[in-house]
N, C-alpha and C. Protein backbone atom coordinates (compact mmCIF):
# COMPACT_ATOMS: atom_id res chain seq x y z
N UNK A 1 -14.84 14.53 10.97
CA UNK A 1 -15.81 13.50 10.65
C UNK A 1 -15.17 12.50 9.68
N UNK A 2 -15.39 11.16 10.12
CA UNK A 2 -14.24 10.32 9.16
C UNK A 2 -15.85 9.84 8.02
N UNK A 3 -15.41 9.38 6.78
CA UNK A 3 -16.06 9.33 5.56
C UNK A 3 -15.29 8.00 5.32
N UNK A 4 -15.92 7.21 4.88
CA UNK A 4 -15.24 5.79 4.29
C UNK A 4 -15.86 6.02 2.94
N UNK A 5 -14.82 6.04 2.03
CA UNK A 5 -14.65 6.42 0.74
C UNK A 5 -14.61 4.93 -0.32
N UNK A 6 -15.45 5.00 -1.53
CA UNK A 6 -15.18 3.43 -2.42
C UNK A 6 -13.61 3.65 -2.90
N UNK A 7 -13.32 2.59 -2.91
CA UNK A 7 -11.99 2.01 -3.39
C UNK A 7 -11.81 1.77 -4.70
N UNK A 8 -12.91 2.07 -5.45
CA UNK A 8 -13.25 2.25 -7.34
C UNK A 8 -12.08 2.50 -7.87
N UNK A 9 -11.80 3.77 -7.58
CA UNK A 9 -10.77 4.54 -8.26
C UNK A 9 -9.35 3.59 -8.17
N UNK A 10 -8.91 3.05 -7.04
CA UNK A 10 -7.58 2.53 -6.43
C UNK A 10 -8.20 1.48 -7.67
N UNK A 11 -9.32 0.16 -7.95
CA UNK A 11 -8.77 -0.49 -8.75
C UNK A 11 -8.79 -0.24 -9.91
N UNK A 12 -9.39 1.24 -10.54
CA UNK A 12 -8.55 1.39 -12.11
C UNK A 12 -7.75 2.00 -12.40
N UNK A 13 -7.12 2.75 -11.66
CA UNK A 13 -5.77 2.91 -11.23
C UNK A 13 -4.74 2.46 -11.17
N UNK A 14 -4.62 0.79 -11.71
CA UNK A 14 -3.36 0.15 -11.21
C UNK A 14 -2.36 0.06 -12.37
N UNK A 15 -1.32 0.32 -11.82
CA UNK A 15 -0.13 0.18 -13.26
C UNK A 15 -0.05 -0.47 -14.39
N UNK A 16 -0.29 -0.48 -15.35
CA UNK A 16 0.37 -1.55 -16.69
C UNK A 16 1.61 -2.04 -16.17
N UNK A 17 1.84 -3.31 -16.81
CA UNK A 17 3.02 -3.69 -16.71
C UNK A 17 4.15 -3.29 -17.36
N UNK A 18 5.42 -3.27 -17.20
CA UNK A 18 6.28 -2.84 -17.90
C UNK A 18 6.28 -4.08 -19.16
N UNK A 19 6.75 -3.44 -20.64
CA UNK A 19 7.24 -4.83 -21.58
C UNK A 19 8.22 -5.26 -21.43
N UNK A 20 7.86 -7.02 -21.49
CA UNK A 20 9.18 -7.45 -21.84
C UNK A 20 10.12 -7.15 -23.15
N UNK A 21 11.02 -6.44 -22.44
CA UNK A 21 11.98 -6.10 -23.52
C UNK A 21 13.93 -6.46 -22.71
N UNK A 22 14.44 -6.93 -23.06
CA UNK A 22 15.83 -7.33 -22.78
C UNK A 22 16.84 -6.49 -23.87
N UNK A 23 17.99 -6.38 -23.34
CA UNK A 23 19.05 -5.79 -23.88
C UNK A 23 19.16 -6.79 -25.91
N UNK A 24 18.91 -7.74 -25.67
CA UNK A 24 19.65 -8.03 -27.24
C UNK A 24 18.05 -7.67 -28.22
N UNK A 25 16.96 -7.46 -27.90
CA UNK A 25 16.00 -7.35 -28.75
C UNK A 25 15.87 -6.46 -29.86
N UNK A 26 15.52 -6.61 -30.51
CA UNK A 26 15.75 -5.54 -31.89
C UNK A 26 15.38 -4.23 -31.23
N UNK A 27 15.60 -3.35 -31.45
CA UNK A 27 15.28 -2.00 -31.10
C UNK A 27 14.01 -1.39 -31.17
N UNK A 28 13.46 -1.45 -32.94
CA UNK A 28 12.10 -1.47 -33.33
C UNK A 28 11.25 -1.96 -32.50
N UNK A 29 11.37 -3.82 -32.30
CA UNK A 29 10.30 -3.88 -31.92
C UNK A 29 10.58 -3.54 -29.73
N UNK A 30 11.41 -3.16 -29.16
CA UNK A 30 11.00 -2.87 -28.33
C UNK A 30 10.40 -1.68 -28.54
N UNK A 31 10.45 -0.72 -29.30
CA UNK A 31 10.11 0.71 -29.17
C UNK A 31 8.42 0.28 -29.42
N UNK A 32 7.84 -0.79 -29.96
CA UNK A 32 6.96 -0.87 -30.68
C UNK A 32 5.93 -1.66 -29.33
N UNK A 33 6.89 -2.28 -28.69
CA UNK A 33 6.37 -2.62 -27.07
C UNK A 33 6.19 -1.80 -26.00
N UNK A 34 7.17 -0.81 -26.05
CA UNK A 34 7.08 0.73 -25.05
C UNK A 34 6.01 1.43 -25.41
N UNK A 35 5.79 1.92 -26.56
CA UNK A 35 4.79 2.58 -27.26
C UNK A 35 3.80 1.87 -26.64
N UNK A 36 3.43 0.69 -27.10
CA UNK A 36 1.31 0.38 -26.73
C UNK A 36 1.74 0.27 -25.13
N UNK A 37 2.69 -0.17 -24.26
CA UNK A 37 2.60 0.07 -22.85
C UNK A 37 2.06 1.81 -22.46
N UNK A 38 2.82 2.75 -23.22
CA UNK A 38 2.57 4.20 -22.81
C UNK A 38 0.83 3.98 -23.44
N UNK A 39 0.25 3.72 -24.62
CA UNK A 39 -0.73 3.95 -24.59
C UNK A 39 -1.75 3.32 -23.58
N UNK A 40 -1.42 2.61 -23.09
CA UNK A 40 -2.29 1.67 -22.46
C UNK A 40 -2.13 2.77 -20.68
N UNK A 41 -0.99 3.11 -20.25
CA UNK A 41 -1.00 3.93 -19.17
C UNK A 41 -1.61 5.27 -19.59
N UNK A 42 -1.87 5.41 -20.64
CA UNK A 42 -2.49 6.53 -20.65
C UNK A 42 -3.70 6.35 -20.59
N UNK A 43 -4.29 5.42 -21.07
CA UNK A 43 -5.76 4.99 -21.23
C UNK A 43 -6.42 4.72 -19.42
N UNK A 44 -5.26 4.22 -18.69
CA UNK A 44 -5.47 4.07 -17.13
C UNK A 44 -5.50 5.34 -16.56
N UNK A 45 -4.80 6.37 -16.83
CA UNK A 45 -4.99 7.70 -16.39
C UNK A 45 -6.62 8.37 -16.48
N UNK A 46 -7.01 8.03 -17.80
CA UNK A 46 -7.72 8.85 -18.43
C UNK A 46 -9.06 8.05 -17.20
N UNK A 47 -8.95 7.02 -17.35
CA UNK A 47 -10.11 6.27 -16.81
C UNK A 47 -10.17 6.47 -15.21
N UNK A 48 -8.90 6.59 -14.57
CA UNK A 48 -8.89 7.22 -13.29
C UNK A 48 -9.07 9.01 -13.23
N UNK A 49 -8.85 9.03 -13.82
CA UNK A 49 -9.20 10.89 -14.15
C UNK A 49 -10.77 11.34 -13.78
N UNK A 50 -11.18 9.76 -14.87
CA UNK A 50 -12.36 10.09 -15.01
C UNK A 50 -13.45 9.62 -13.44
N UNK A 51 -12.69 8.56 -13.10
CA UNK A 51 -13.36 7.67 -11.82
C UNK A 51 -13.47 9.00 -10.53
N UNK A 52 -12.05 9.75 -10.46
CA UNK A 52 -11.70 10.94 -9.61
C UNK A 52 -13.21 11.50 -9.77
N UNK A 53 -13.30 12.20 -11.00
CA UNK A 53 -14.32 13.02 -10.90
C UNK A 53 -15.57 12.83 -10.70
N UNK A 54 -16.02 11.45 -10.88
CA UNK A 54 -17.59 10.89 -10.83
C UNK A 54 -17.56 11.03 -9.13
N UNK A 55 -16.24 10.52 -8.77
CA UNK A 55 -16.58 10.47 -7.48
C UNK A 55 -16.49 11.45 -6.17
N UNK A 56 -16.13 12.66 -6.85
CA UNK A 56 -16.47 13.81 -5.91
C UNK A 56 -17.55 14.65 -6.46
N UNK A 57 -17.99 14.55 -7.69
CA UNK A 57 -19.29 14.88 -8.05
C UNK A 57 -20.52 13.82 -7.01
N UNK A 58 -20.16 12.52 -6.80
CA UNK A 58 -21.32 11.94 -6.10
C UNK A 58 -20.96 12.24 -4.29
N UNK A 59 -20.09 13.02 -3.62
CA UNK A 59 -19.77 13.21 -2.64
C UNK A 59 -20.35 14.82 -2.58
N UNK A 60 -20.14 15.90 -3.46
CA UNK A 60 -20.52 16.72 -3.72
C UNK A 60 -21.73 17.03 -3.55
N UNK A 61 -22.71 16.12 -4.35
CA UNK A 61 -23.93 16.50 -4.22
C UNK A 61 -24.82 16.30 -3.11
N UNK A 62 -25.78 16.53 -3.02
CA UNK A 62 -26.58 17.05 -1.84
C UNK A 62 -27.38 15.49 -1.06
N UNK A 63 -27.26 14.96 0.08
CA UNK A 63 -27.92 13.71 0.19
C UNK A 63 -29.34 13.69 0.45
N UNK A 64 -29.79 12.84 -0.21
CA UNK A 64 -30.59 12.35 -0.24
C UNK A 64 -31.42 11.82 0.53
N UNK A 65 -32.56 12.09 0.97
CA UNK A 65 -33.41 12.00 2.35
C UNK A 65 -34.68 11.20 2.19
């Protein structure tokens, strides 16, 4: 049985960008640009983590008549 599924999840899901950071930049502050990029992909995880689960909890439950 095919199910056409929302596409929610796919758009908060989408990558951060990498920082601009180049070879001559101070070190610090690229590390200081890598850093809030990792936080920020983590914050996209968490929010797709969370999108995952709303949405097999609403597939899950029982329909509605």
């Amino acid at each position: 049985m095919a199910v056409n599924l929302p596409t929610a999840c796919e758009r908060v899901l989408k990558a951060p960008a990498l920082p601009p950071v180049a070879p001559t930049d101070d070190a610090r502050a690229a590390f200081v640009k890598d850093d809030a990029a990792l936080i920020k992909a983590r914050g996209v995880i968490f929010r797709g983590r969370r999108c995952l689960v709303e949405q097999r909890a609403l597939y899950a439950a029982p329909a509605k008549r």
